[in-house]
PDB file of N, CA and C in Angstrom:
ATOM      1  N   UNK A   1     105.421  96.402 136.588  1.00  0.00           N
ATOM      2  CA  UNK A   1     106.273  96.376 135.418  1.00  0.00           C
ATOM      3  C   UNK A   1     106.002  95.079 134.643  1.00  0.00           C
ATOM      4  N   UNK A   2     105.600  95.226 132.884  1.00  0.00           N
ATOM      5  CA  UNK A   2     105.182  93.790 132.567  1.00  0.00           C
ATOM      6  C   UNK A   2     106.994  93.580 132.402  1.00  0.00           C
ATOM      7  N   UNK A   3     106.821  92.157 131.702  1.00  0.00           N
ATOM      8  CA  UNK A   3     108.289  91.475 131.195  1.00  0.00           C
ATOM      9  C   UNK A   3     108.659  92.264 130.528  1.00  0.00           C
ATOM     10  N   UNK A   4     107.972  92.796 128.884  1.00  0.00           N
ATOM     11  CA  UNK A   4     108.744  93.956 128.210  1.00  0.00           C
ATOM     12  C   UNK A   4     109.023  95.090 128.693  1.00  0.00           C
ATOM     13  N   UNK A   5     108.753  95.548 129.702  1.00  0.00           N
ATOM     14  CA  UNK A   5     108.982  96.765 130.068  1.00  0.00           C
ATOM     15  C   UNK A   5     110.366  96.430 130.894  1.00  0.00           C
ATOM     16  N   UNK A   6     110.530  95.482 131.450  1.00  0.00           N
ATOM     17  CA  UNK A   6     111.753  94.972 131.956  1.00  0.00           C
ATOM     18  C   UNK A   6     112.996  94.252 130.969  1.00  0.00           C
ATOM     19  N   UNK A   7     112.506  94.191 130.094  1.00  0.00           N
ATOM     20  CA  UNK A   7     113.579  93.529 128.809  1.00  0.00           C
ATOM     21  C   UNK A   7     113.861  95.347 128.523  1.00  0.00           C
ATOM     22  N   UNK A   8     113.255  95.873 128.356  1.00  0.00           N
ATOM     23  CA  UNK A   8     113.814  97.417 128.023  1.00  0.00           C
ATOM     24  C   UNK A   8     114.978  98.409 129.393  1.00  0.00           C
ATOM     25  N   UNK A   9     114.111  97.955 130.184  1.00  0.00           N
ATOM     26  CA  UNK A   9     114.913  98.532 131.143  1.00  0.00           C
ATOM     27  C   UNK A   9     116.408  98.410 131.434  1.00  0.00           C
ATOM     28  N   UNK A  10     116.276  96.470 131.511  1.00  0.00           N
ATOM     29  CA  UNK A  10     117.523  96.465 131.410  1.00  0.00           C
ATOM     30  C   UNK A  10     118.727  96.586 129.952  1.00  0.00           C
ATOM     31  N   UNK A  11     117.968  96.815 128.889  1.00  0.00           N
ATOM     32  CA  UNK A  11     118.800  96.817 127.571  1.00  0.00           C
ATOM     33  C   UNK A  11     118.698  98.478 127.996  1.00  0.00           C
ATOM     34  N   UNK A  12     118.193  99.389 128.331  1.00  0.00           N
ATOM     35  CA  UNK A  12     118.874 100.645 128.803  1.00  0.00           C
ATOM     36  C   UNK A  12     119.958 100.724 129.627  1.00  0.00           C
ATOM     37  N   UNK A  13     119.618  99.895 130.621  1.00  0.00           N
ATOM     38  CA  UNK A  13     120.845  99.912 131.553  1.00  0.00           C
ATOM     39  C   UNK A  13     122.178  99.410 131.384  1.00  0.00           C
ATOM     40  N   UNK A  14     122.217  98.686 130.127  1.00  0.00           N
ATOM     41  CA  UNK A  14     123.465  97.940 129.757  1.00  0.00           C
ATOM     42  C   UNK A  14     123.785  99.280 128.722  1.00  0.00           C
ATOM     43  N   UNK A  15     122.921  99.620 128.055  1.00  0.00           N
ATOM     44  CA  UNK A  15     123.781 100.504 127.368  1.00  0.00           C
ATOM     45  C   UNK A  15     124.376 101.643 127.890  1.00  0.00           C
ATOM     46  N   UNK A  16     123.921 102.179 129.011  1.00  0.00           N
ATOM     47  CA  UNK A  16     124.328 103.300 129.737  1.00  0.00           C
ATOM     48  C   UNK A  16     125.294 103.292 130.421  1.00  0.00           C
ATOM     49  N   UNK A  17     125.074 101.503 131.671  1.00  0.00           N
ATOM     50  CA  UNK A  17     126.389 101.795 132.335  1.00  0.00           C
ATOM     51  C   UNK A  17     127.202 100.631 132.310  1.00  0.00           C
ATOM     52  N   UNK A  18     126.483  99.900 131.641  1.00  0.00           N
ATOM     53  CA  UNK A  18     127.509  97.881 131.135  1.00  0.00           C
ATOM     54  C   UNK A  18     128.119  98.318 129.972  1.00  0.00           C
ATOM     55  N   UNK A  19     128.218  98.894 129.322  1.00  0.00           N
ATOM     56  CA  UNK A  19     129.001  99.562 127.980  1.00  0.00           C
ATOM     57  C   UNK A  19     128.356  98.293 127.055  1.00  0.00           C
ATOM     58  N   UNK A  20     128.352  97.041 126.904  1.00  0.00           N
ATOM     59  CA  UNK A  20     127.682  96.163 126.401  1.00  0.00           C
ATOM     60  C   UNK A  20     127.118  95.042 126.971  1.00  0.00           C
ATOM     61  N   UNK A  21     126.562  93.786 126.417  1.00  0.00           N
ATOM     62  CA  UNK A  21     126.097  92.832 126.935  1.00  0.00           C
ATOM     63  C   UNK A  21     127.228  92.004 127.075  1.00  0.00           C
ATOM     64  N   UNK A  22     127.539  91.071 128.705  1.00  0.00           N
ATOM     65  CA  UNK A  22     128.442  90.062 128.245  1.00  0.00           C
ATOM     66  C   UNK A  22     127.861  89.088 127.047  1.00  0.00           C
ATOM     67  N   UNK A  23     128.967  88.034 126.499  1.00  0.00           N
ATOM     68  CA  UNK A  23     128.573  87.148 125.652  1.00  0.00           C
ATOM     69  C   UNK A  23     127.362  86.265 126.279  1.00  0.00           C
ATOM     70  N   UNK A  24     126.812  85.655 125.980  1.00  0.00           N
ATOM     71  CA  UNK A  24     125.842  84.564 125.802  1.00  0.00           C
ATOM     72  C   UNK A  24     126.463  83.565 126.658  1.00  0.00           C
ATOM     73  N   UNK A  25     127.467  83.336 126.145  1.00  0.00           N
ATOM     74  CA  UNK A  25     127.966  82.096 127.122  1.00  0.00           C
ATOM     75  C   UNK A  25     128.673  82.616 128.602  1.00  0.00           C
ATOM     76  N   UNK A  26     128.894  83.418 128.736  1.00  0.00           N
ATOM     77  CA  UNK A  26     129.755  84.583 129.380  1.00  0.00           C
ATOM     78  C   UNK A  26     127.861  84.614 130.281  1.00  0.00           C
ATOM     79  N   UNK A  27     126.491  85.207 129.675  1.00  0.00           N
ATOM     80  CA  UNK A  27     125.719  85.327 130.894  1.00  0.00           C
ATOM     81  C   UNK A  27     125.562  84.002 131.574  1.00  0.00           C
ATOM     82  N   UNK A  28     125.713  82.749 130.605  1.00  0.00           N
ATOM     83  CA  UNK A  28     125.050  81.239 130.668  1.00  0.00           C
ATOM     84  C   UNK A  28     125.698  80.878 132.144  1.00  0.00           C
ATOM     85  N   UNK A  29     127.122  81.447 132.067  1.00  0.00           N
ATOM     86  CA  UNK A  29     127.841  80.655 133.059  1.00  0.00           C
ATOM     87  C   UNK A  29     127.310  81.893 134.449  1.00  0.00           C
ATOM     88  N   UNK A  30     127.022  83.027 134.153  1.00  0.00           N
ATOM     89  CA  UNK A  30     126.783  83.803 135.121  1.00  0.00           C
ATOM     90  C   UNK A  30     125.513  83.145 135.405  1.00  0.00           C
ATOM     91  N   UNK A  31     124.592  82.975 134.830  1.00  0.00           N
ATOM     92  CA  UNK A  31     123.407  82.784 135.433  1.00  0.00           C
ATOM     93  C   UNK A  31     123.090  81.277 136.317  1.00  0.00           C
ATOM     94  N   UNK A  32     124.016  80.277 135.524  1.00  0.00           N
ATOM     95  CA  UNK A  32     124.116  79.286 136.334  1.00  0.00           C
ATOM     96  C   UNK A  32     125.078  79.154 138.201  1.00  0.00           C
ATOM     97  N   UNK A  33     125.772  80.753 138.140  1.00  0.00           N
ATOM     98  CA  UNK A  33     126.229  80.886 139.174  1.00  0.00           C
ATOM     99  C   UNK A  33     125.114  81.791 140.045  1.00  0.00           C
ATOM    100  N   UNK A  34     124.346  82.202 139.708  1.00  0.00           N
ATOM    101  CA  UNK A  34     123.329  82.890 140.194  1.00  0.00           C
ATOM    102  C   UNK A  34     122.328  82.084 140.903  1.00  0.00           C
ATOM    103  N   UNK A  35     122.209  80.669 139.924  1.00  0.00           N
ATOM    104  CA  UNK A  35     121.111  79.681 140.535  1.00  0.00           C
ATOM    105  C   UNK A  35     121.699  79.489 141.177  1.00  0.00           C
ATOM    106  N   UNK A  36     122.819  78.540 141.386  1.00  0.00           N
ATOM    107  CA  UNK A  36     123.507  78.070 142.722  1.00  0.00           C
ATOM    108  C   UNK A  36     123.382  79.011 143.798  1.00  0.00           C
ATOM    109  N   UNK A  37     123.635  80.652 143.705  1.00  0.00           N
ATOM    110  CA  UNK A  37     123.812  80.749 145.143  1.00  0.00           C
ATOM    111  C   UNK A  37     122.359  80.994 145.989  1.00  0.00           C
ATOM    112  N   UNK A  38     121.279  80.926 144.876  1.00  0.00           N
ATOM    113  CA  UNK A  38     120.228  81.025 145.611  1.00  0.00           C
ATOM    114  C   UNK A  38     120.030  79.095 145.809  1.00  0.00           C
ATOM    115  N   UNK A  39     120.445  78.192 145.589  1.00  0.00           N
ATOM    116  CA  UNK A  39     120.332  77.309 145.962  1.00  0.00           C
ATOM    117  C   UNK A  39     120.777  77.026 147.249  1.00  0.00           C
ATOM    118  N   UNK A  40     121.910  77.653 147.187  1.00  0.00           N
ATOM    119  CA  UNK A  40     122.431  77.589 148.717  1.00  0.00           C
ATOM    120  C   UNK A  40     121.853  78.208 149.929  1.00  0.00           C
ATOM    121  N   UNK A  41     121.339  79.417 149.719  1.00  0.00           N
ATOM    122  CA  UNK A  41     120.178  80.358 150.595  1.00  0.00           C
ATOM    123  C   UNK A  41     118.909  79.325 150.855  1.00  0.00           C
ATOM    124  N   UNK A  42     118.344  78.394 149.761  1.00  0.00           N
ATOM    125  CA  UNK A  42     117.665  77.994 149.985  1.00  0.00           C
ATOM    126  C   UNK A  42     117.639  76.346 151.147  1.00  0.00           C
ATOM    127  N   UNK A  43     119.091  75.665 150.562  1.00  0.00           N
ATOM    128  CA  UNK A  43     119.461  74.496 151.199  1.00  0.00           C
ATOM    129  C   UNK A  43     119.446  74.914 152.696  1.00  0.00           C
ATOM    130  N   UNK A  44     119.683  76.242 153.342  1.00  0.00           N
ATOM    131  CA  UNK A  44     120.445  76.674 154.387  1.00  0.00           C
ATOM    132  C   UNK A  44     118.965  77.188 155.095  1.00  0.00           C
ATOM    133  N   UNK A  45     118.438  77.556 154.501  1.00  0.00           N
ATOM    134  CA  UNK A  45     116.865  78.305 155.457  1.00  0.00           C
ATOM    135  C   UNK A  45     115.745  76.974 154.993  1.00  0.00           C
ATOM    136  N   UNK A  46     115.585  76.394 154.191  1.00  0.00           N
ATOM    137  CA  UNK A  46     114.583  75.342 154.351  1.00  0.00           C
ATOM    138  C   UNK A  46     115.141  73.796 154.349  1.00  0.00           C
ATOM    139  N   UNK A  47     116.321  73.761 154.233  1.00  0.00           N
ATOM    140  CA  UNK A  47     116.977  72.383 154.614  1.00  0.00           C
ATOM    141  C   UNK A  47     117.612  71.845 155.493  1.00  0.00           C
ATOM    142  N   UNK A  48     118.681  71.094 155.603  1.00  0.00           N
ATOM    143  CA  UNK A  48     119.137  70.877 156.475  1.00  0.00           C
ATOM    144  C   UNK A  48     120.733  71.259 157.233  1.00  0.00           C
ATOM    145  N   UNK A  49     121.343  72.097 155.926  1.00  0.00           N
ATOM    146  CA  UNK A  49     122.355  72.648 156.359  1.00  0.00           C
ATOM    147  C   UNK A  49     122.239  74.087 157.518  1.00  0.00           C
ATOM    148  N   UNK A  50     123.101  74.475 157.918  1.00  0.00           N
ATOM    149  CA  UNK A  50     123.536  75.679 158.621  1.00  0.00           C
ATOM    150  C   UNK A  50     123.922  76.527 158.134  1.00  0.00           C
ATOM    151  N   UNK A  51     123.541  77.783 158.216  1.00  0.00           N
ATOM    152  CA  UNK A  51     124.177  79.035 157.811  1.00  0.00           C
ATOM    153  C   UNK A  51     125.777  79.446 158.247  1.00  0.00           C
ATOM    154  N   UNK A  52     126.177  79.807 157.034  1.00  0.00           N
ATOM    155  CA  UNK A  52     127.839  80.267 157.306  1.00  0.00           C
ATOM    156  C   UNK A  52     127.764  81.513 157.357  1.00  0.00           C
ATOM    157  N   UNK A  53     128.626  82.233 158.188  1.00  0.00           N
ATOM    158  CA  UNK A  53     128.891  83.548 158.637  1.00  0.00           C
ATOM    159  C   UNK A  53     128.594  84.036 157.200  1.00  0.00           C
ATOM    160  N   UNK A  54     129.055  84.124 156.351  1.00  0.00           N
ATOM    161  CA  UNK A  54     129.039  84.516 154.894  1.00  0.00           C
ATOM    162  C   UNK A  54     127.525  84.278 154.309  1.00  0.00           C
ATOM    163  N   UNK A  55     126.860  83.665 154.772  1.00  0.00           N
ATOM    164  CA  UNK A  55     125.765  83.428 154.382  1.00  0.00           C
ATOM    165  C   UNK A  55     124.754  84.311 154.459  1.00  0.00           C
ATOM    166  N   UNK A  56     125.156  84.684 155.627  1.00  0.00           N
ATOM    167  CA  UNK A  56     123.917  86.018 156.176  1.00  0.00           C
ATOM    168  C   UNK A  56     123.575  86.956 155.460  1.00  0.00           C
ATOM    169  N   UNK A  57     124.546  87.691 154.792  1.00  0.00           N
ATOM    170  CA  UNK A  57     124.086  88.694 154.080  1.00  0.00           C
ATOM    171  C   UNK A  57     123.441  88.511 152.526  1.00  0.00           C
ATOM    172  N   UNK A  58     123.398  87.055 152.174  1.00  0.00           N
ATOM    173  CA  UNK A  58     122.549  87.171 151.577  1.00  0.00           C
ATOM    174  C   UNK A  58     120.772  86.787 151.233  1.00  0.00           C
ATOM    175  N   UNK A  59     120.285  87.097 150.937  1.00  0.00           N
ATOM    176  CA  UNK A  59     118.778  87.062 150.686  1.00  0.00           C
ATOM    177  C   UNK A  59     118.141  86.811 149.285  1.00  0.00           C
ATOM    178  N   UNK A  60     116.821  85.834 149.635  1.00  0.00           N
ATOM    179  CA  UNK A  60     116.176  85.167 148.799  1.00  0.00           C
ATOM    180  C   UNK A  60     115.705  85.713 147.540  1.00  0.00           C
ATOM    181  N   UNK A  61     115.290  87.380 147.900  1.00  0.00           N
ATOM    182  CA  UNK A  61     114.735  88.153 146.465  1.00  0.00           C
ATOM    183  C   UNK A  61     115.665  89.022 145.897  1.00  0.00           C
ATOM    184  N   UNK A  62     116.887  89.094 146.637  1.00  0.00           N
ATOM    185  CA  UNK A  62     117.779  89.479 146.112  1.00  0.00           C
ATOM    186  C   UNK A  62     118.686  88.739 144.830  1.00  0.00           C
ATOM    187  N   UNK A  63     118.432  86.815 145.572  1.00  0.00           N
ATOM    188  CA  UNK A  63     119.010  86.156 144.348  1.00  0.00           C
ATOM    189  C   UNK A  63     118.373  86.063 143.368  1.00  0.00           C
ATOM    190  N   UNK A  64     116.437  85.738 143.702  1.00  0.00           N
ATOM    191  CA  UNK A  64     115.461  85.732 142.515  1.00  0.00           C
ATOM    192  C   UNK A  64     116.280  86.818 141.529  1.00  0.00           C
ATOM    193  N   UNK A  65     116.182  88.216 142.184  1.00  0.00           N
ATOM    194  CA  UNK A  65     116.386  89.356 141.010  1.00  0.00           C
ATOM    195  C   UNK A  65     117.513  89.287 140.436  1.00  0.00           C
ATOM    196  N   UNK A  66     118.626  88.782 141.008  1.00  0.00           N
ATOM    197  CA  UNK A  66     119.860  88.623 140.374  1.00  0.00           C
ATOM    198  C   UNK A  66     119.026  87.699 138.997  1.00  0.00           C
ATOM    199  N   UNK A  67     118.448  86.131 139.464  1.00  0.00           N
ATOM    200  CA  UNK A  67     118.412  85.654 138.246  1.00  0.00           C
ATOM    201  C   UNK A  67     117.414  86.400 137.017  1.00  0.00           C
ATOM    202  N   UNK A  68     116.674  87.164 138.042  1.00  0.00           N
ATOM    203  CA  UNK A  68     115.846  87.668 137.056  1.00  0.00           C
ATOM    204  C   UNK A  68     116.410  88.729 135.755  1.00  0.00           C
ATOM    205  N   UNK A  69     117.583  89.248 136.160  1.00  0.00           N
ATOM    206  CA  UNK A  69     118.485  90.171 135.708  1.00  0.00           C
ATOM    207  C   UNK A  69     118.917  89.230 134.334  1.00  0.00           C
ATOM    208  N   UNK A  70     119.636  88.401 134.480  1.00  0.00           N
ATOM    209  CA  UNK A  70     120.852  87.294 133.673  1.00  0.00           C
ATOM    210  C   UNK A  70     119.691  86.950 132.772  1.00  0.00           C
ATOM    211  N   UNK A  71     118.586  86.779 133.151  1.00  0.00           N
ATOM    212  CA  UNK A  71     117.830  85.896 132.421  1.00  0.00           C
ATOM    213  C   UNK A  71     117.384  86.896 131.197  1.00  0.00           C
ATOM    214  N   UNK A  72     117.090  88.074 131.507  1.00  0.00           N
ATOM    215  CA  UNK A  72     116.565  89.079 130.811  1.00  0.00           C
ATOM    216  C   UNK A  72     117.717  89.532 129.873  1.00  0.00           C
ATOM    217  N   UNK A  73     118.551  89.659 130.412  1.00  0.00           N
ATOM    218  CA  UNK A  73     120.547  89.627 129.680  1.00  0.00           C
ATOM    219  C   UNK A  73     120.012  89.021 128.581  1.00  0.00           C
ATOM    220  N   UNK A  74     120.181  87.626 128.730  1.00  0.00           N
ATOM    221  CA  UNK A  74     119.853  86.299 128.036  1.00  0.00           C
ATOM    222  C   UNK A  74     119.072  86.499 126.562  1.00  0.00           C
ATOM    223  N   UNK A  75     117.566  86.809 127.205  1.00  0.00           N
ATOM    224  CA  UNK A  75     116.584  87.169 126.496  1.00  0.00           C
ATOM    225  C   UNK A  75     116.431  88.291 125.659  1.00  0.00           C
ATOM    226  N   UNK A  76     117.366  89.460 125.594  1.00  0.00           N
ATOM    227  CA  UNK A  76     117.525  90.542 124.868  1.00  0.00           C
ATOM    228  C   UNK A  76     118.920  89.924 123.498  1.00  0.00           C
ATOM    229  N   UNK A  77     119.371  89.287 124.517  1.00  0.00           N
ATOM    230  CA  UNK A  77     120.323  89.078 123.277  1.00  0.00           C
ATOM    231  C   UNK A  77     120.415  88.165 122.296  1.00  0.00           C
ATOM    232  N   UNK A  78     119.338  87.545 122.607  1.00  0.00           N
ATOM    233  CA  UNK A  78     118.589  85.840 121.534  1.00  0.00           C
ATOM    234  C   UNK A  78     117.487  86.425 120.975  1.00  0.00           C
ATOM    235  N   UNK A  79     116.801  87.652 121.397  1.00  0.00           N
ATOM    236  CA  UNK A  79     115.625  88.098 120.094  1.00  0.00           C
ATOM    237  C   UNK A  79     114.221  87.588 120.929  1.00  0.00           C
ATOM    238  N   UNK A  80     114.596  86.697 122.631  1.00  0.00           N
ATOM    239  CA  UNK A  80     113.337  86.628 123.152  1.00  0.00           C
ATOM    240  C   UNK A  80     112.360  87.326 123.727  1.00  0.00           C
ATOM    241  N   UNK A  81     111.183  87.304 123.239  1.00  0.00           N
ATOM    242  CA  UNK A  81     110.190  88.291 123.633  1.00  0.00           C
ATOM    243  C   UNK A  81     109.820  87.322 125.393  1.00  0.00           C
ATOM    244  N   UNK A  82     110.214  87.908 126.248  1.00  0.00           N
ATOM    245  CA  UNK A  82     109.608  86.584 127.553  1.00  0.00           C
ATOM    246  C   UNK A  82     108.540  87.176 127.708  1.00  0.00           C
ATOM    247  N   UNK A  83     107.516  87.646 127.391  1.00  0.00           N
ATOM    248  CA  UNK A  83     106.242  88.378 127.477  1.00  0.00           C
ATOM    249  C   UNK A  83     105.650  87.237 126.705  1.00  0.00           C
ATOM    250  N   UNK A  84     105.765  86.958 125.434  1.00  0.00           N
ATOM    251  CA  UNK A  84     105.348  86.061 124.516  1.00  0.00           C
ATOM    252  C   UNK A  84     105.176  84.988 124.606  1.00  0.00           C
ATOM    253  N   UNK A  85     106.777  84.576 125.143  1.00  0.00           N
ATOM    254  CA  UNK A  85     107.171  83.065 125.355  1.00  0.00           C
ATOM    255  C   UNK A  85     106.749  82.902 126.855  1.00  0.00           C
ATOM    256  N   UNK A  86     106.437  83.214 127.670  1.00  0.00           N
ATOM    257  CA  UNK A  86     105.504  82.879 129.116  1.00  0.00           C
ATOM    258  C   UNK A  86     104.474  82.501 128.886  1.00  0.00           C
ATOM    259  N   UNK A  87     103.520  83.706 128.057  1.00  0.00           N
ATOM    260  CA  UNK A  87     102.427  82.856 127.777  1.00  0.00           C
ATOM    261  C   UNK A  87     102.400  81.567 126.569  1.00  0.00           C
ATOM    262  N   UNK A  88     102.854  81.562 125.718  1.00  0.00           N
ATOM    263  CA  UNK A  88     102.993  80.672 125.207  1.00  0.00           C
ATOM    264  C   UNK A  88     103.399  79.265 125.821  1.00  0.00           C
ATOM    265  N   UNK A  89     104.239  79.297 127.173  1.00  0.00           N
ATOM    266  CA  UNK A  89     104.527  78.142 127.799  1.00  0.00           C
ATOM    267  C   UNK A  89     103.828  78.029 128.556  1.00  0.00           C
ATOM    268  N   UNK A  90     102.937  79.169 128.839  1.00  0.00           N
ATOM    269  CA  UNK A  90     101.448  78.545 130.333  1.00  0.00           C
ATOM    270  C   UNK A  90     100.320  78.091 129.584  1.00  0.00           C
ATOM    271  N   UNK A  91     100.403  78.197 128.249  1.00  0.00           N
ATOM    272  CA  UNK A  91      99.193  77.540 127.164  1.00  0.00           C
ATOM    273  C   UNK A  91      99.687  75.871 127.238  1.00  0.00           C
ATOM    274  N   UNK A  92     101.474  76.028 126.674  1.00  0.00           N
ATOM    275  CA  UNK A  92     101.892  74.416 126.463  1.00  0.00           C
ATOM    276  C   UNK A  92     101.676  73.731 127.911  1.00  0.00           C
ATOM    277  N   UNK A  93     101.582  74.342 128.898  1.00  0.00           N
ATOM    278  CA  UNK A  93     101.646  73.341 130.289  1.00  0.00           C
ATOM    279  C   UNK A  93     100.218  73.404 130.699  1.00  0.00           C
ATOM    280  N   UNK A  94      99.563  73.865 130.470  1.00  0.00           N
ATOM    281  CA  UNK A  94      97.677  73.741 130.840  1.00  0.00           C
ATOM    282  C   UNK A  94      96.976  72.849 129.522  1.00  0.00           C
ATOM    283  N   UNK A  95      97.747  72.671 128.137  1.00  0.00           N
ATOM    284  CA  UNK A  95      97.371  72.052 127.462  1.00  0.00           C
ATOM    285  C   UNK A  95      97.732  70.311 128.025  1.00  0.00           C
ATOM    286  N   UNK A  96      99.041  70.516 128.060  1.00  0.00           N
ATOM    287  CA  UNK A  96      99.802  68.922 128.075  1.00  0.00           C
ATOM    288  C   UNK A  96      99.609  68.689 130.012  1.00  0.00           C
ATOM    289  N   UNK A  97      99.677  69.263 131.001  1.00  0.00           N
ATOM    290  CA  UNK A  97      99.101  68.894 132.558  1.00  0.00           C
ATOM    291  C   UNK A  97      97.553  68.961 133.044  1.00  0.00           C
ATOM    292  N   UNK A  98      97.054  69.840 132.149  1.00  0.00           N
ATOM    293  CA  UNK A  98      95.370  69.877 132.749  1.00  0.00           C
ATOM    294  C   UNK A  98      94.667  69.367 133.709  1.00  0.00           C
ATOM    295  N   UNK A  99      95.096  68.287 133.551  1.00  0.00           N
ATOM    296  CA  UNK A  99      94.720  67.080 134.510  1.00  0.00           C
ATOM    297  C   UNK A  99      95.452  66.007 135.294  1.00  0.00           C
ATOM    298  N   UNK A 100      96.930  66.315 134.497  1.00  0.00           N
ATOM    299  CA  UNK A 100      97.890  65.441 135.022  1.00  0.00           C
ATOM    300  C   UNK A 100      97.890  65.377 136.461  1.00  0.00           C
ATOM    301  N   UNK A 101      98.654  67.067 136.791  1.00  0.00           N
ATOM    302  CA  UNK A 101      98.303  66.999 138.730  1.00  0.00           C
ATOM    303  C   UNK A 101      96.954  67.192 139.606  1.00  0.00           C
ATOM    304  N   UNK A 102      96.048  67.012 139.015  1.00  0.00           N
ATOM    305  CA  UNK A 102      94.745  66.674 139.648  1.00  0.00           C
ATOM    306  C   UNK A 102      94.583  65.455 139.994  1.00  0.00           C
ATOM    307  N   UNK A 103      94.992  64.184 138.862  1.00  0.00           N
ATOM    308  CA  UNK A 103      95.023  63.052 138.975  1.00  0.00           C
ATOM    309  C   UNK A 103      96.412  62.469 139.551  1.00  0.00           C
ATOM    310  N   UNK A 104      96.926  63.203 140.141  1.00  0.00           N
ATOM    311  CA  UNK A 104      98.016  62.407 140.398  1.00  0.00           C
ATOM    312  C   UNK A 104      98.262  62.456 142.382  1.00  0.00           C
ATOM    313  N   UNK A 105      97.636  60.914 142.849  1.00  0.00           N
ATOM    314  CA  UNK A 105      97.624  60.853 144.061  1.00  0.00           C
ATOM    315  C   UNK A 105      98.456  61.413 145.109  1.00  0.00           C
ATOM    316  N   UNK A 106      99.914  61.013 144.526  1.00  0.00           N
ATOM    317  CA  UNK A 106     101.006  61.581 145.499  1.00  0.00           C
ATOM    318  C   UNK A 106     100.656  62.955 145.667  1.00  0.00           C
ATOM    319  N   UNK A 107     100.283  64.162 144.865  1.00  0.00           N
ATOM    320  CA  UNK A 107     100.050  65.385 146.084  1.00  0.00           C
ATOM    321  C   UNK A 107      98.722  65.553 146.518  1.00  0.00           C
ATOM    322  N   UNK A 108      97.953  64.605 146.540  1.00  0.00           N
ATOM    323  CA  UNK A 108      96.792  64.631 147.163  1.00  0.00           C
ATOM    324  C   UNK A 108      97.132  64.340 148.980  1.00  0.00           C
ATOM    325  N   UNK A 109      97.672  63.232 148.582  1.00  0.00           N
ATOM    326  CA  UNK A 109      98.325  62.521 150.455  1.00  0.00           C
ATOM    327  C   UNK A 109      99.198  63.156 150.907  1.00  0.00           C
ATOM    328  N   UNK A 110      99.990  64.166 150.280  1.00  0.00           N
ATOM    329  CA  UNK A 110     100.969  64.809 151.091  1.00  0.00           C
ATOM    330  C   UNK A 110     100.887  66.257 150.513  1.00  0.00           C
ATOM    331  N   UNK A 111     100.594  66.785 151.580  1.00  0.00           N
ATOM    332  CA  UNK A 111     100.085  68.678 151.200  1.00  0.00           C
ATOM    333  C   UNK A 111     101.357  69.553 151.116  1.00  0.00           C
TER     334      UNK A 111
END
């Protein structure tokens, strides 16, 4: 599935069974609750905290897709093409890093 085919999907799916899009600020705050809880999945399986009983049931590509969801929310309702604007931002970061992390020792010494 490219990105547009997924900016469509879900602007079908909101119209069918979300009756509309929440507001903008209304996804902003959803999606920033979305990062967090995959932050927490993540603090808990590659850091140093412990898993809470409550914790278990959730999973890593389950939160990706949650954010991937909000984000696409997001992007239908601001006019963003993320098909466009991806590549357009892997042009701005191969233009302006090219060489930055090649030359840059610290991840050479530590893999």
């Amino acid at each position: 599935m490219t990105l547009l085919e997924a900016q469509i999907k879900v602007d079908d799916w909101i119209k069918k069974y979300g009756i509309r899009y929440f507001s903008e600020l209304t996804n902003m705050a959803i999606l920033t609750e979305e990062v967090g809880e995959l932050a927490r999945i993540i603090s808990r399986t590659y850091g140093d905290q412990s898993f809470k009983e409550s914790d278990l049931k959730n999973n890593i590509s389950d939160e990706l897709a949650d954010i991937l969801w909000v984000l696409i929310c997001i992007a239908n309702q601001t006019g963003v093409d993320l098909e466009d604007a991806f590549i357009k931002n892997i042009d701005k970061k191969t233009n302006r890093d090219s060489t930055r992390h090649i030359n840059n020792n610290k991840l050479k010494d530590n893999p």
